[in-house]
Protein backbone atom coordinates (compact mmCIF):
# COMPACT_ATOMS: atom_id res chain seq x y z
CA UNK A 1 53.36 0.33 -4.42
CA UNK A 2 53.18 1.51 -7.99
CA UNK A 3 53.44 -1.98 -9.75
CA UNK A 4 50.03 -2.49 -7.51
CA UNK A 5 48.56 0.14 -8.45
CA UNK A 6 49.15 -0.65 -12.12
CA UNK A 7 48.15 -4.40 -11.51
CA UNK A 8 44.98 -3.35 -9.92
CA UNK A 9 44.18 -0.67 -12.44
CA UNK A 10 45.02 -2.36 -15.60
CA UNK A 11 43.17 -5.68 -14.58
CA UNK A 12 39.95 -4.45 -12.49
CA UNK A 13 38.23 -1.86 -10.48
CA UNK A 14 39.53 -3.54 -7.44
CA UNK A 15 42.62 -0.77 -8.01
CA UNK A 16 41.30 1.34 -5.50
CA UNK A 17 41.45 -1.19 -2.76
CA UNK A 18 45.17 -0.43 -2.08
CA UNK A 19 44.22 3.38 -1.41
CA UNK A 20 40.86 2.01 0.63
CA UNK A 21 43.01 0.15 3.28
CA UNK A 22 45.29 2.66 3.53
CA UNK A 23 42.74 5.31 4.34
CA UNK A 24 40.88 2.95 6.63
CA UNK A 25 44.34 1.81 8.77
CA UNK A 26 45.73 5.72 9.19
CA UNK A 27 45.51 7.26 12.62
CA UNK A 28 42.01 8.97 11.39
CA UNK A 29 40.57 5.72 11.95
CA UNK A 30 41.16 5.74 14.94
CA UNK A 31 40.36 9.59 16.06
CA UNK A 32 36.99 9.58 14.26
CA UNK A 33 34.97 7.25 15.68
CA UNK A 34 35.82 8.73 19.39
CA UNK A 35 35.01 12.22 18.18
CA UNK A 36 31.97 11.23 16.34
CA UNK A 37 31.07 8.93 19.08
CA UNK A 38 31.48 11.98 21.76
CA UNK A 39 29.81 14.40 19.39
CA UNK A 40 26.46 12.20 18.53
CA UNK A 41 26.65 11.41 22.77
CA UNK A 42 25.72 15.24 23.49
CA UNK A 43 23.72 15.68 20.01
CA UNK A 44 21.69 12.82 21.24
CA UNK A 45 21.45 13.67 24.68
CA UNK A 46 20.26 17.28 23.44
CA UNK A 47 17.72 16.57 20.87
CA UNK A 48 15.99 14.12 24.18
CA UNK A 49 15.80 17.20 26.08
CA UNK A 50 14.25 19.07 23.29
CA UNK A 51 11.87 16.36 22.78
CA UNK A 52 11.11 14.83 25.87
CA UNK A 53 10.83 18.27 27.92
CA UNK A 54 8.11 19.53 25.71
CA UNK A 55 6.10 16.64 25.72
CA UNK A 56 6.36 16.41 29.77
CA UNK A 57 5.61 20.06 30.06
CA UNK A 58 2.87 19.99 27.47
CA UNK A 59 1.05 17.24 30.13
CA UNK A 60 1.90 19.01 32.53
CA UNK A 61 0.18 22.23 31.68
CA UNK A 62 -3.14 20.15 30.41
CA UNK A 63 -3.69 18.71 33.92
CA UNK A 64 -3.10 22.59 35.61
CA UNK A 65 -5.82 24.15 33.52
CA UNK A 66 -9.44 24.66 34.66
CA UNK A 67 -8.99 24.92 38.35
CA UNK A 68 -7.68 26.35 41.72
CA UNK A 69 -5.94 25.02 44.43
CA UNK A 70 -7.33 26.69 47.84
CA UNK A 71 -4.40 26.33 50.62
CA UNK A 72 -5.29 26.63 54.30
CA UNK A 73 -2.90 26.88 57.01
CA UNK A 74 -2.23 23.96 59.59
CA UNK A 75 -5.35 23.13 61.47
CA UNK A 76 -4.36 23.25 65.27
CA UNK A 77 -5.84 21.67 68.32
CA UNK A 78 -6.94 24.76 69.74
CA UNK A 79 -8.80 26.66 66.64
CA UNK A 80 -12.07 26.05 65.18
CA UNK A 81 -12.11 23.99 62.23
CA UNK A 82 -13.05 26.27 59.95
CA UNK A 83 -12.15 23.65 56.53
CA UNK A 84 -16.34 22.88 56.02
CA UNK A 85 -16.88 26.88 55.94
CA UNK A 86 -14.27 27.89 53.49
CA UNK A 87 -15.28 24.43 51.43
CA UNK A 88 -18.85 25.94 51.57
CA UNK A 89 -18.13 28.92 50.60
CA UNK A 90 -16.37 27.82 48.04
CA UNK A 91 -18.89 26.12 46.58
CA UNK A 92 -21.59 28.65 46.54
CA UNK A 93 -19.32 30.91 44.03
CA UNK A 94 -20.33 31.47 40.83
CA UNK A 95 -18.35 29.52 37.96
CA UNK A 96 -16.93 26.69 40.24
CA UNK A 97 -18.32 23.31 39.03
CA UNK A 98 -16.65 21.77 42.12
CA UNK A 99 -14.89 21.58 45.12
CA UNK A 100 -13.25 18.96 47.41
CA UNK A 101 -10.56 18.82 50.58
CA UNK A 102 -7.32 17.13 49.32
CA UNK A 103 -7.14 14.10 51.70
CA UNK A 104 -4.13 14.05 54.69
CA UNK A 105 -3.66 10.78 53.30
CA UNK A 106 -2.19 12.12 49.87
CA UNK A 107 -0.64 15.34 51.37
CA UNK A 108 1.62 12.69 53.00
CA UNK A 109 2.28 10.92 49.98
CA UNK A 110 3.18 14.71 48.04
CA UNK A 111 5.58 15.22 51.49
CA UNK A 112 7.50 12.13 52.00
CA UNK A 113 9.63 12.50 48.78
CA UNK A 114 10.55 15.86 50.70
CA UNK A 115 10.69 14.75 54.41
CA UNK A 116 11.16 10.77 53.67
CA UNK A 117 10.17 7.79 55.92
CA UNK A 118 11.42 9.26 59.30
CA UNK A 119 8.84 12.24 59.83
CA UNK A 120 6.00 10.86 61.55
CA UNK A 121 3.16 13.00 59.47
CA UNK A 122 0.40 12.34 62.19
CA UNK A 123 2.20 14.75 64.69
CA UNK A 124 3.61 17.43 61.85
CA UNK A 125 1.13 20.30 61.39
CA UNK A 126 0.30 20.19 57.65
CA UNK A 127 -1.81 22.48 55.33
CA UNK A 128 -4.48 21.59 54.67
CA UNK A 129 -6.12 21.99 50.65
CA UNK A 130 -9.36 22.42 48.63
CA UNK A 131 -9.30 21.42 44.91
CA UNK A 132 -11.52 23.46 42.48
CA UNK A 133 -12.39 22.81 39.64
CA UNK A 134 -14.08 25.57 37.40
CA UNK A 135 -16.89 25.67 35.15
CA UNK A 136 -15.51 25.58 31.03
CA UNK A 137 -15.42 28.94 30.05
CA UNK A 138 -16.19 30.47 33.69
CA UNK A 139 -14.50 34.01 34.16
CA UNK A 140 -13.45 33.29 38.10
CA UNK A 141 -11.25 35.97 39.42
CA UNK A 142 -9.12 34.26 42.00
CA UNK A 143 -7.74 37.67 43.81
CA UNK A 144 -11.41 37.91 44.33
CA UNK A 145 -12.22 34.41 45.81
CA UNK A 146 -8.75 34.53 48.23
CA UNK A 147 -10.08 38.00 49.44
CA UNK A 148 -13.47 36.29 50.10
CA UNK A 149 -12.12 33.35 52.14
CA UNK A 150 -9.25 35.29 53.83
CA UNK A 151 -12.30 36.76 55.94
CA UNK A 152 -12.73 33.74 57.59
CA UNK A 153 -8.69 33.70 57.69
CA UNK A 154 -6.30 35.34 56.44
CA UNK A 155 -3.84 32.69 56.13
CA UNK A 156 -5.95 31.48 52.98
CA UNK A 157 -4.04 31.47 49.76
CA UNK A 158 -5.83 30.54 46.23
CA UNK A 159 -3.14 29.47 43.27
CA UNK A 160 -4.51 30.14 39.88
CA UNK A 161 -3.64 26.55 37.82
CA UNK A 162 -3.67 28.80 34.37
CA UNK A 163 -0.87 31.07 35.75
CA UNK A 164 1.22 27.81 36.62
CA UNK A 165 0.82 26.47 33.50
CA UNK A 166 1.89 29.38 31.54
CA UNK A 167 5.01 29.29 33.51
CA UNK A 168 5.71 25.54 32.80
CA UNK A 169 4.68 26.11 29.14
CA UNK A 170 7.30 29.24 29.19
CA UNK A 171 10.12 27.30 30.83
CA UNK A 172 9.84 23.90 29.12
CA UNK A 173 9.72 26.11 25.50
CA UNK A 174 12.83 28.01 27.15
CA UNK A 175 14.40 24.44 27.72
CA UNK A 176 13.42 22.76 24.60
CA UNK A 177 15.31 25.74 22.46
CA UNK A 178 18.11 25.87 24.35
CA UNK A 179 18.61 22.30 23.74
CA UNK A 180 17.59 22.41 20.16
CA UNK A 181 20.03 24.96 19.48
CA UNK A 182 22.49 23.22 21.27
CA UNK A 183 21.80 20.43 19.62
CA UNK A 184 22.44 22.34 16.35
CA UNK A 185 26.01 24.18 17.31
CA UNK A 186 27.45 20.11 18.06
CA UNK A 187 25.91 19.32 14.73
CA UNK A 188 28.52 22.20 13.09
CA UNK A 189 30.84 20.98 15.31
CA UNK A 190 30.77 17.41 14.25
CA UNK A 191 30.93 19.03 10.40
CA UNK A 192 34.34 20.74 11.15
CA UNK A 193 35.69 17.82 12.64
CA UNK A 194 34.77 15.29 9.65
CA UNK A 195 36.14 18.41 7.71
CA UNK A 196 39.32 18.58 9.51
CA UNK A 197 39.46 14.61 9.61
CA UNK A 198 39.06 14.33 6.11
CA UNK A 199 41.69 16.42 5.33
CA UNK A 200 44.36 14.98 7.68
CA UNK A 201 43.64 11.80 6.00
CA UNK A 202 44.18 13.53 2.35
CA UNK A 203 47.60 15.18 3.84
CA UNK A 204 48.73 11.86 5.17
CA UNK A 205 48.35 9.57 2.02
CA UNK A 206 48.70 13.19 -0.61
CA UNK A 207 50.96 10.80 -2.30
CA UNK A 208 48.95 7.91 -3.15
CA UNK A 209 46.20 10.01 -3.75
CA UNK A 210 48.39 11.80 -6.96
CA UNK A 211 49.36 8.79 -8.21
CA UNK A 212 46.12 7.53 -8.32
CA UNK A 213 45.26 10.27 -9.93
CA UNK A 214 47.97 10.02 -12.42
CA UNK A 215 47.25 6.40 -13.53
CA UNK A 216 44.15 7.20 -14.21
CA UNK A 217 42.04 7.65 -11.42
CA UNK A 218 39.36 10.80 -11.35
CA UNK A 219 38.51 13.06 -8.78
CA UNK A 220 34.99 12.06 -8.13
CA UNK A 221 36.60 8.24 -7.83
CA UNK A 222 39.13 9.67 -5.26
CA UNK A 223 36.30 11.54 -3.24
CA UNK A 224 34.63 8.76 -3.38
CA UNK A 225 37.33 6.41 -1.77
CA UNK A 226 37.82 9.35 0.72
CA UNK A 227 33.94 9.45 1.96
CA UNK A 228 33.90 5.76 2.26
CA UNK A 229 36.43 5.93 4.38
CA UNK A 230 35.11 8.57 6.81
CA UNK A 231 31.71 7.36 5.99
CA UNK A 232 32.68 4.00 8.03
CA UNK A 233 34.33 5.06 11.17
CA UNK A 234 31.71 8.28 11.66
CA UNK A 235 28.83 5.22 11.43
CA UNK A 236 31.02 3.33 14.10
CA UNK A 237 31.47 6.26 16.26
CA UNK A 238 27.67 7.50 16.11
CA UNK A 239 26.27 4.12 17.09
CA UNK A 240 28.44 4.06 19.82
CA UNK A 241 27.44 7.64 20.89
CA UNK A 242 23.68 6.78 20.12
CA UNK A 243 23.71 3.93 22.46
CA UNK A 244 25.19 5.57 24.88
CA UNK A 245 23.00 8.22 24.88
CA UNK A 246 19.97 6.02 24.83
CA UNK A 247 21.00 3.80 27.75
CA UNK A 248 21.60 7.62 29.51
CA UNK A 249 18.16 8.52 29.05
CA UNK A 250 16.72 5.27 30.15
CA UNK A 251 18.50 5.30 33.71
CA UNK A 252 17.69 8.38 34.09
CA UNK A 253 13.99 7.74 33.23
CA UNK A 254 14.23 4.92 36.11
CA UNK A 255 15.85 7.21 38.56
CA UNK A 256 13.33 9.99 38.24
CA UNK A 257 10.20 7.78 38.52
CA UNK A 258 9.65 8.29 41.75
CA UNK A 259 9.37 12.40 41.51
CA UNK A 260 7.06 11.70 38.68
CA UNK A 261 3.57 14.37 39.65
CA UNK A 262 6.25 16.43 41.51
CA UNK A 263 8.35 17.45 38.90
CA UNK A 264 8.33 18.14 35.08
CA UNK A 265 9.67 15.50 34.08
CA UNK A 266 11.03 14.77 30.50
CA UNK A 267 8.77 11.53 29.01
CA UNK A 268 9.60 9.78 26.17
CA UNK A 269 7.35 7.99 23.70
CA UNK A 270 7.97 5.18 21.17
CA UNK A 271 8.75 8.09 18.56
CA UNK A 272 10.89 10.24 20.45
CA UNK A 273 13.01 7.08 20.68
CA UNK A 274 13.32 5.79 17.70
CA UNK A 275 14.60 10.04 16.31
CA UNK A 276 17.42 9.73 18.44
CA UNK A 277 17.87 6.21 17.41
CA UNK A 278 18.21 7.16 13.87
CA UNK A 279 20.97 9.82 14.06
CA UNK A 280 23.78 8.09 13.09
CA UNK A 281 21.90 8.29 9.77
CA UNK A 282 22.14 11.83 9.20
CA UNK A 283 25.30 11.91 11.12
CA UNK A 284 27.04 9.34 8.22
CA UNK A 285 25.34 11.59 5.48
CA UNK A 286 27.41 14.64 7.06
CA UNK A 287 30.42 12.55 6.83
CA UNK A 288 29.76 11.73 3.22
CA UNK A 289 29.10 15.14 2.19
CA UNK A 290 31.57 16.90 4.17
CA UNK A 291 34.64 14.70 3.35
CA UNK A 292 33.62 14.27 -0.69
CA UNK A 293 33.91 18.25 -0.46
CA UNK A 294 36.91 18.34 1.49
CA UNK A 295 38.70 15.99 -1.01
CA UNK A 296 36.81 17.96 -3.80
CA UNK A 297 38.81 21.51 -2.70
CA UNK A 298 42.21 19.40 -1.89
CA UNK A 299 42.20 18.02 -5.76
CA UNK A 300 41.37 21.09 -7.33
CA UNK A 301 43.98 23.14 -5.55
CA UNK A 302 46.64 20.83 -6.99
């Protein structure tokens, strides 16, 4: 081992390819990528929530401003369809640009997700609904308009869009910080472990390491071997992680299609995408840092 070192040394710079292999075949190259893969996995899965929830939730709460929803109960055989009073009245209030009955047609479509394709939805009593629209900038109170219809019957319920919104908006920010934090605390999780990597890997070959430092070789070149090393296996492990992550988020984009307008749910654009696809970046640029400073504090302790 030391005539190697010498030969390598004396002739070329190739001298620190005896200390590269060795740092590359240890058992750290073997532990790193699986704990860098499983650490970018979560990171990854984290940041989509942060991303993807807001951006749902933001739609979400455009389409529930600027109107009412006007629920009637079932309309039964026996009472008087009262649906084209209510709708009139409706109409006649001041501040509502318009007004129409939600079809039975699409109430079954919003049910069957619910009930499914056994329920036959001609025979089940159903509410029955009046979509409003209001005029921009129109102060409509809607306790007032529910205590207006309710005297026709007082069954009549009027949900304020703007109040649903605000609790969408509220959740989906609650959501997209608790992922974005969480997102964070794996992200000093994945530095400790590089940390403690990189120094297993200095303990393991400490004696290579001095005499490569006593024929010659400097600390910064050391480091540097050092960070290579954990620089490759941390890229290996975060693809791996990565792509994991993004064919995670793609199933479950396919699964939830179907409760898509029932649900928030998260959406993804061409951007959000190609963020999460770029973390191994950063995540290699930890491993470089954190390792160079790791073998940095070993050296000077010596």
């Amino acid at each position: 081992m030391i005539s190697s070192l010498r030969h390598f040394l004396s002739k070329s710079q190739n001298g620190t390819s005896v200390i590269s292999r060795e740092l590359t075949g240890d058992i750290a190259g073997h532990i790193l990528p699986i704990a860098t893969a499983v650490m970018t996995f979560l990171a990854a899965l984290f940041t989509a929530a942060a991303l993807g929830v807001g951006s749902s939730a933001e739609k979400w709460s455009e389409n529930f401003t600027g109107g009412l929803t006007i629920q009637l109960g079932p309309l039964l055989n026996e009472e008087t369809d009262y649906l084209s009073r209510v709708l009139e009245m409706t109409r006649i209030t001041p501040g509502i640009e318009h007004a129409t009955v939600t079809s039975e047609k699409k109430i079954d479509e919003l049910l069957s997700p619910w009930l499914g394709d056994l329920v036959n939805f001609d025979d089940l009593p159903k509410p029955r609904f009046i979509e409003v629209i209001t005029e921009p900038g129109a102060r409509l109170d809607p306790s007032t308009l529910e205590q207006r219809l309710q005297k026709v019957s007082p069954d009549i319920k009027v949900d304020d869009h703007a109040k649903w919104a605000k609790r969408i908006s509220e959740y989906a920010n609650a959501i997209s910080n608790i992922s974005l934090i969480a997102a964070l605390l794996v992200c000093f999780l994945s530095f400790g472990a590089i940390g403690t990597v990189a120094g297993a890997r200095i303990a393991i070959h400490a004696d290579s390491i001095l005499l490569l430092r006593q024929l010659g070789g400097s600390d910064h070149l050391i480091s540097t071997i050092v960070a290579k090393a954990c620089f490759k296996h941390t890229i290996i492990g975060a693809s791996l992680g990565t792509g994991a992550a993004l064919g995670t988020i793609m199933f479950a984009e396919h699964a939830s299609a179907g409760l898509k307008g029932l649900i928030p749910i998260p959406e993804f654009n061409t951007w959000h995408m190609l963020i999460i696809a770029s973390l191994p970046l950063p995540t290699g640029g930890i491993a470089v840092t954190v390792s160079r400073l790791a073998a940095l504090i070993w050296l000077r302790r010596i």
